[in-house]
PDB file of N, CA and C in Angstrom:
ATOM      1  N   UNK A   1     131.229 109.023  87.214  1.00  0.00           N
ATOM      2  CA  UNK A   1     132.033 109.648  86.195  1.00  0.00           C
ATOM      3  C   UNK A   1     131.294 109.573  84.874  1.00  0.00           C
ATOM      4  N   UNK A   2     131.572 110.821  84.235  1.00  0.00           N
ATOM      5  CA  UNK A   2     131.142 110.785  82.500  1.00  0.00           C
ATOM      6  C   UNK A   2     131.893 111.210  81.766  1.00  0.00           C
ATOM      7  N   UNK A   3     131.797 111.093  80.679  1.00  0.00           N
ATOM      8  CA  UNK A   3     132.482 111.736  79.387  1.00  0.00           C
ATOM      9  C   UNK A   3     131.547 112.399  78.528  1.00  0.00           C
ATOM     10  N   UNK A   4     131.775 113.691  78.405  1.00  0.00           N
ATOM     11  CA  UNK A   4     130.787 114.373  77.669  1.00  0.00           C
ATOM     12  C   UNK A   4     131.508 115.020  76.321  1.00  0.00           C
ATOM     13  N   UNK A   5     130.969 115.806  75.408  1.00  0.00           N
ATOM     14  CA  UNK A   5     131.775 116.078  74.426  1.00  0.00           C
ATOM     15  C   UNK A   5     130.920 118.070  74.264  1.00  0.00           C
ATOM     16  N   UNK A   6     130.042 118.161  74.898  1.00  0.00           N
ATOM     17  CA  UNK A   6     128.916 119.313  75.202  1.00  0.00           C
ATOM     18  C   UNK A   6     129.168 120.341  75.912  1.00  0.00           C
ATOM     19  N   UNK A   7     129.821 121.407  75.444  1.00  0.00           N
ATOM     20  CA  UNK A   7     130.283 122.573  76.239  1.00  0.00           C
ATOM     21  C   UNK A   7     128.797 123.339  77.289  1.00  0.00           C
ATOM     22  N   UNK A   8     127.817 123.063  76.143  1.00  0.00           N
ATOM     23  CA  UNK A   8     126.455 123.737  76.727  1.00  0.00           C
ATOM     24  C   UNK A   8     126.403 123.103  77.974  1.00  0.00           C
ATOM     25  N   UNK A   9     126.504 121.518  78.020  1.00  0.00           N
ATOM     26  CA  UNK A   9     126.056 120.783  79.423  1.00  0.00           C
ATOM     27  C   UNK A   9     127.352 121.385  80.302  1.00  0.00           C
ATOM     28  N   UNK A  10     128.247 121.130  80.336  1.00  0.00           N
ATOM     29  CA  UNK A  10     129.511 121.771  81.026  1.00  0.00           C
ATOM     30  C   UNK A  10     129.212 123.549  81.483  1.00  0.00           C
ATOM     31  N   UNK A  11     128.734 124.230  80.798  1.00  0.00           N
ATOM     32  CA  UNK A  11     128.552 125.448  81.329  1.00  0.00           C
ATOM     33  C   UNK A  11     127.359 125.980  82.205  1.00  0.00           C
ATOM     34  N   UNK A  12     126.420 124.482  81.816  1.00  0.00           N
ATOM     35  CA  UNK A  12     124.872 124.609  82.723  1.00  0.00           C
ATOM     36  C   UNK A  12     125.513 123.957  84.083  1.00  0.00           C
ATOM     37  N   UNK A  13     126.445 123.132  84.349  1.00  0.00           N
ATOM     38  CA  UNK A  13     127.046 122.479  85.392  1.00  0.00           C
ATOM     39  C   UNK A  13     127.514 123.609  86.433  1.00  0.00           C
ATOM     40  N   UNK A  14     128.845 124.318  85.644  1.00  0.00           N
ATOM     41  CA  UNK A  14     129.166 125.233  86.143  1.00  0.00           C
ATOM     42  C   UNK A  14     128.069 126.574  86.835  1.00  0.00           C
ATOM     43  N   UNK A  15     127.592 127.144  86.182  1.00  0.00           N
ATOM     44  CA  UNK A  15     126.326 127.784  86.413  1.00  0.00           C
ATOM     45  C   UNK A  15     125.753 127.782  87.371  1.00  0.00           C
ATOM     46  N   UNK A  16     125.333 126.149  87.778  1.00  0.00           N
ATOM     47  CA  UNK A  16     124.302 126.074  89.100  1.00  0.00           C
ATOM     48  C   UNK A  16     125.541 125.090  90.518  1.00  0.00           C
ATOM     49  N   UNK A  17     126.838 125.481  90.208  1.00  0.00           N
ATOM     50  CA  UNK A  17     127.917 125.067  90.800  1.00  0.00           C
ATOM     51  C   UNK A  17     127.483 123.435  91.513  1.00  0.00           C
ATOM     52  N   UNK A  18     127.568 122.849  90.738  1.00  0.00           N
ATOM     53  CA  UNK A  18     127.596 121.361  90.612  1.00  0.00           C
ATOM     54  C   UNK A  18     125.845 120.569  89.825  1.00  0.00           C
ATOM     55  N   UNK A  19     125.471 120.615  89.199  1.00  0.00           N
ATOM     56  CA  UNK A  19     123.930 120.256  89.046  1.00  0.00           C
ATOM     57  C   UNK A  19     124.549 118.899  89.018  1.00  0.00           C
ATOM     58  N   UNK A  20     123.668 118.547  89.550  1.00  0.00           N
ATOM     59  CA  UNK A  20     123.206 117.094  89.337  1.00  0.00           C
ATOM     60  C   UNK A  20     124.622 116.049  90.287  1.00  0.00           C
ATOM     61  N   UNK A  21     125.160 116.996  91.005  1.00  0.00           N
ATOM     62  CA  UNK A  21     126.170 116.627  92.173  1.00  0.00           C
ATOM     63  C   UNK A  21     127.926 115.921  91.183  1.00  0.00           C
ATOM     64  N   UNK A  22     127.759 117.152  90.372  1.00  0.00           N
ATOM     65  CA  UNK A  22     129.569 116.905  89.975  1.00  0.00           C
ATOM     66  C   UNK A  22     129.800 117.934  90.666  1.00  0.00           C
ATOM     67  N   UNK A  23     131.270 117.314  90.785  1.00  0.00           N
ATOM     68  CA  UNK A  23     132.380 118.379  92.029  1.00  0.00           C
ATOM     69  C   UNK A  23     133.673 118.370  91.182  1.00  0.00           C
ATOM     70  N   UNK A  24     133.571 118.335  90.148  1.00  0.00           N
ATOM     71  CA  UNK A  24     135.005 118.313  89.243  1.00  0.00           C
ATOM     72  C   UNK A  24     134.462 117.844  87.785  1.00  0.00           C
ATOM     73  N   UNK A  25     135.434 118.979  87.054  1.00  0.00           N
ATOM     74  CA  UNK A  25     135.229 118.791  85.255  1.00  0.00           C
ATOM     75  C   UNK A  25     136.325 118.733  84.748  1.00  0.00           C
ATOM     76  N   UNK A  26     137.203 117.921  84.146  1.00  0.00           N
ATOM     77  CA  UNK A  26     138.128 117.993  83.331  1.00  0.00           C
ATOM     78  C   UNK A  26     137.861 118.345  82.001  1.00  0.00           C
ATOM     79  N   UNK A  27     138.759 118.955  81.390  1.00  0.00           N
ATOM     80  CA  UNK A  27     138.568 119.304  80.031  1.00  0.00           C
ATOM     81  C   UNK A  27     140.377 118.261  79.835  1.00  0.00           C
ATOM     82  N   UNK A  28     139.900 117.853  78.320  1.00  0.00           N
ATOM     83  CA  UNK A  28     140.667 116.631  77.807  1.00  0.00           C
ATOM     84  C   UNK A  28     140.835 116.279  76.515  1.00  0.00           C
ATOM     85  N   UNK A  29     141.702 115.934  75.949  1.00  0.00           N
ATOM     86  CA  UNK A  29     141.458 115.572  74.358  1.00  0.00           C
ATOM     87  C   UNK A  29     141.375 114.018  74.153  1.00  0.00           C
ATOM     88  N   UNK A  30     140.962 113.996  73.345  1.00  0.00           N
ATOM     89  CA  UNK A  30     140.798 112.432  73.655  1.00  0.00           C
ATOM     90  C   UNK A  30     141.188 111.472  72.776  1.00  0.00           C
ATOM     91  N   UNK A  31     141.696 110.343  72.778  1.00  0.00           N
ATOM     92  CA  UNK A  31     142.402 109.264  71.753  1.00  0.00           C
ATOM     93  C   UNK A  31     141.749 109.159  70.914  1.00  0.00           C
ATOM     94  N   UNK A  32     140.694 109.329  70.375  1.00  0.00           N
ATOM     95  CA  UNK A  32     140.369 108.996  68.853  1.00  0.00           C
ATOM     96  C   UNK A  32     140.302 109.913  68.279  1.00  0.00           C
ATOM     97  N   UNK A  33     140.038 111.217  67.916  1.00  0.00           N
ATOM     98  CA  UNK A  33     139.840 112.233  67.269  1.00  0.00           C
ATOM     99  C   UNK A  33     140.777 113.909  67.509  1.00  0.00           C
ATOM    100  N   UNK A  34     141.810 113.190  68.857  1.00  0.00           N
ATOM    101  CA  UNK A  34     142.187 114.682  69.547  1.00  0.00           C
ATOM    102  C   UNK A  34     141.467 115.897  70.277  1.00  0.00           C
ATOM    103  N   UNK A  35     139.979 115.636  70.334  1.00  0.00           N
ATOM    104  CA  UNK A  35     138.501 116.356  70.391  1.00  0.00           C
ATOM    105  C   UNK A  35     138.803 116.568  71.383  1.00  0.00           C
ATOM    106  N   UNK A  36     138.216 117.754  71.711  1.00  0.00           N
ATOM    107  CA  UNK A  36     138.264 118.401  73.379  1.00  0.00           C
ATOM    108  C   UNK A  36     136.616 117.367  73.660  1.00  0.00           C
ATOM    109  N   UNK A  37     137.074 117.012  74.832  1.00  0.00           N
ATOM    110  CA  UNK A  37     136.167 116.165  75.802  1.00  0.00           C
ATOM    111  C   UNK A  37     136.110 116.730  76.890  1.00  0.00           C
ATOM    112  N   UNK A  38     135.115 116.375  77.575  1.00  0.00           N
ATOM    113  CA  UNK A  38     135.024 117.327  78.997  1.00  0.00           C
ATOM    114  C   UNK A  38     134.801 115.947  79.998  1.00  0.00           C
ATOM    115  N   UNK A  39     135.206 115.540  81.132  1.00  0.00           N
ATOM    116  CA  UNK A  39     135.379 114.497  82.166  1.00  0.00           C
ATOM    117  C   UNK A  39     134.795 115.193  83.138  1.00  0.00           C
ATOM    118  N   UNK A  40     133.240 114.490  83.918  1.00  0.00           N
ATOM    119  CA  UNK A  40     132.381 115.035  84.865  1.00  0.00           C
ATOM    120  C   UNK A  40     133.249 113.685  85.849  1.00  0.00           C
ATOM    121  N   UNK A  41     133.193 114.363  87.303  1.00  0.00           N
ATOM    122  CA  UNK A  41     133.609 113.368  88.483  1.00  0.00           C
ATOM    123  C   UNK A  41     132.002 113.815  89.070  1.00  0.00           C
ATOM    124  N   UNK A  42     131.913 113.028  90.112  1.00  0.00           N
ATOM    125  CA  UNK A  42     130.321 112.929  90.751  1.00  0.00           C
ATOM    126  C   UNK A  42     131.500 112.700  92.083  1.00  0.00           C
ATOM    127  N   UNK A  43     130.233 113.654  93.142  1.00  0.00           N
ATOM    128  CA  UNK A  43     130.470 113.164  94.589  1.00  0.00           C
ATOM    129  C   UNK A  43     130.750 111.387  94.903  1.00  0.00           C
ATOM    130  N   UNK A  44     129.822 110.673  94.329  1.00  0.00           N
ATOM    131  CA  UNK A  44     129.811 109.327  94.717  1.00  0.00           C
ATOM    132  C   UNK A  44     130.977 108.542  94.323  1.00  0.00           C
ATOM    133  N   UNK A  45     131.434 109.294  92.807  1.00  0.00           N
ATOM    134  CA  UNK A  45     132.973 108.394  92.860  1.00  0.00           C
ATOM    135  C   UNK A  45     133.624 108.078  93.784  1.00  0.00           C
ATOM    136  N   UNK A  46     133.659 108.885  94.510  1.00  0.00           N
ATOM    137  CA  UNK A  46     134.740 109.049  95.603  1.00  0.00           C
ATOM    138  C   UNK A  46     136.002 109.371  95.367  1.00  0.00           C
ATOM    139  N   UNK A  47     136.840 109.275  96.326  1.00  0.00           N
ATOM    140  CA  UNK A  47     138.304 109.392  95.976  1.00  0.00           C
ATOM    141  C   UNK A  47     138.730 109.077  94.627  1.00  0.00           C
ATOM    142  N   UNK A  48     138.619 107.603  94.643  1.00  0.00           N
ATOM    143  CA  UNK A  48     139.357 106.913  93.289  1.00  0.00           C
ATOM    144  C   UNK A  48     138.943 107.610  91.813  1.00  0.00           C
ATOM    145  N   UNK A  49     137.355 108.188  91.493  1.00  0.00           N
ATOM    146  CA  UNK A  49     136.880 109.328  90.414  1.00  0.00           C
ATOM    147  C   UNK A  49     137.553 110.029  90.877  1.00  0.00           C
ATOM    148  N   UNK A  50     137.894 110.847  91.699  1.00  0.00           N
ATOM    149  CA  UNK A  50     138.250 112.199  91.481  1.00  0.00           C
ATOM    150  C   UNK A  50     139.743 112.285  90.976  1.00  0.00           C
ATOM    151  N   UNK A  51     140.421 111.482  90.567  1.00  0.00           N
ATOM    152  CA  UNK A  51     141.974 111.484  90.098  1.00  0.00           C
ATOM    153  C   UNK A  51     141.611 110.372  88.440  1.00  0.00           C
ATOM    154  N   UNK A  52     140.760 110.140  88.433  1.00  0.00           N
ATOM    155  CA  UNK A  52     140.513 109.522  86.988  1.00  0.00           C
ATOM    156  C   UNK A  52     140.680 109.828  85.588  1.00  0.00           C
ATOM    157  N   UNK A  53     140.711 111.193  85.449  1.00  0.00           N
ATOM    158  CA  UNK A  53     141.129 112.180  84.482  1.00  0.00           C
ATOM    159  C   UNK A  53     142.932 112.463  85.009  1.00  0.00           C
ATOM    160  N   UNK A  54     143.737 111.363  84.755  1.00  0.00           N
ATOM    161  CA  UNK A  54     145.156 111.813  84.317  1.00  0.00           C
ATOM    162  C   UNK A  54     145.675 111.683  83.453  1.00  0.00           C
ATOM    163  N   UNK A  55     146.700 112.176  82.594  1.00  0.00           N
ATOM    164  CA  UNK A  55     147.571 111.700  81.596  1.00  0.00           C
ATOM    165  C   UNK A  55     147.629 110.343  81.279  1.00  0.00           C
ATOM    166  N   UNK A  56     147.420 109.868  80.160  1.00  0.00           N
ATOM    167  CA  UNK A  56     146.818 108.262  79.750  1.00  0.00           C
ATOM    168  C   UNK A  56     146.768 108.535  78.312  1.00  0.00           C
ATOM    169  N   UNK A  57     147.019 107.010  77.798  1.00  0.00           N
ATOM    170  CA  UNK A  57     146.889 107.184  76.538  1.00  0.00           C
ATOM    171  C   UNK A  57     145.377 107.425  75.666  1.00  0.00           C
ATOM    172  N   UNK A  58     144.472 107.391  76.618  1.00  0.00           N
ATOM    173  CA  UNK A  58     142.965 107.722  76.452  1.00  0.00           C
ATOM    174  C   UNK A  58     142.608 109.391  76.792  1.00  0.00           C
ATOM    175  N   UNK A  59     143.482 110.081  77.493  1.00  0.00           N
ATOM    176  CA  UNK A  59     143.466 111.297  78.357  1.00  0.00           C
ATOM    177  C   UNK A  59     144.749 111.949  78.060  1.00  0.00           C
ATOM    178  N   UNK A  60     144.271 112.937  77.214  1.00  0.00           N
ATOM    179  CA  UNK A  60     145.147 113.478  76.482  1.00  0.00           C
ATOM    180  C   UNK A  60     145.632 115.332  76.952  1.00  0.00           C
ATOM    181  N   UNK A  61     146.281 115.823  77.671  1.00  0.00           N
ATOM    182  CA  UNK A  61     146.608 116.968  78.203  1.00  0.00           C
ATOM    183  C   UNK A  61     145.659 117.462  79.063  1.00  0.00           C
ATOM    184  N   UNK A  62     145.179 116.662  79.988  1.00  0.00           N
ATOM    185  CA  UNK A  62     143.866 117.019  81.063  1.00  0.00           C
ATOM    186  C   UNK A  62     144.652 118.712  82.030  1.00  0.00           C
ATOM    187  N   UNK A  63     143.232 118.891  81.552  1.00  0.00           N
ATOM    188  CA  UNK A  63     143.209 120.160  82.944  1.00  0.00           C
ATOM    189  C   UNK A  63     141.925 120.369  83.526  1.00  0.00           C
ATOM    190  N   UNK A  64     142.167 120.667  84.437  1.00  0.00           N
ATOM    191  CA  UNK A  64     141.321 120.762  85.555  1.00  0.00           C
ATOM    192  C   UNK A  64     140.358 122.234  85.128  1.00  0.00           C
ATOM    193  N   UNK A  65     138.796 122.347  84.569  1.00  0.00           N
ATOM    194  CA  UNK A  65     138.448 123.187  84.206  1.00  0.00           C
ATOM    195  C   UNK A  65     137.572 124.172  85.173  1.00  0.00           C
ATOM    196  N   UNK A  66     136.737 123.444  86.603  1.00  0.00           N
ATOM    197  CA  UNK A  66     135.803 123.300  87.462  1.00  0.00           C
ATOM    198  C   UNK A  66     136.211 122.719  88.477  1.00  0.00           C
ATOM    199  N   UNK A  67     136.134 123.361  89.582  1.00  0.00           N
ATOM    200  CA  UNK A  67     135.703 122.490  90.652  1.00  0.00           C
ATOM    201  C   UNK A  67     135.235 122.813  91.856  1.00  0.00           C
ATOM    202  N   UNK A  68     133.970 122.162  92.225  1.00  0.00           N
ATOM    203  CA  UNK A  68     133.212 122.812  93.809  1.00  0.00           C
ATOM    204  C   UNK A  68     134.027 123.112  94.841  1.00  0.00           C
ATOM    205  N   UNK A  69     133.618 124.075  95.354  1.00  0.00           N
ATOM    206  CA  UNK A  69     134.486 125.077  96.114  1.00  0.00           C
ATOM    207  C   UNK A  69     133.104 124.557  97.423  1.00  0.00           C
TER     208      UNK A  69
END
């Protein structure tokens, strides 16, 4: 899992439909600033990453922006 704040990296992700082996992007606002954040899940998380981006007081109106098909 990452937290990115980089639409460019998020759209090079999308692009080559997973680089670097993410299978899910949340887009998110985030507790300190309200900032749209973007949440990368990786194959290797496993299960438990791939539900890591929920409603939280750190995870602020998550939606689901990406995900490998």
């Amino acid at each position: 899992m990452a937290s990115i704040n980089e639409r460019e990296t998020v759209d090079e992700i999308i692009a080559s439909n997973g680089k670097g082996g993410c299978v899910k992007i949340v887009q998110y606002n985030n507790m300190f600033n309200g900032g749209l954040t973007y949440g990368l899940v990786f194959k290797q998380d496993g299960k438990g990453g791939y539900n890591r981006y929920e409603e939280s007081a750190a995870c602020l109106n998550p939606q689901v922006l990406w995900e490998k098909k």
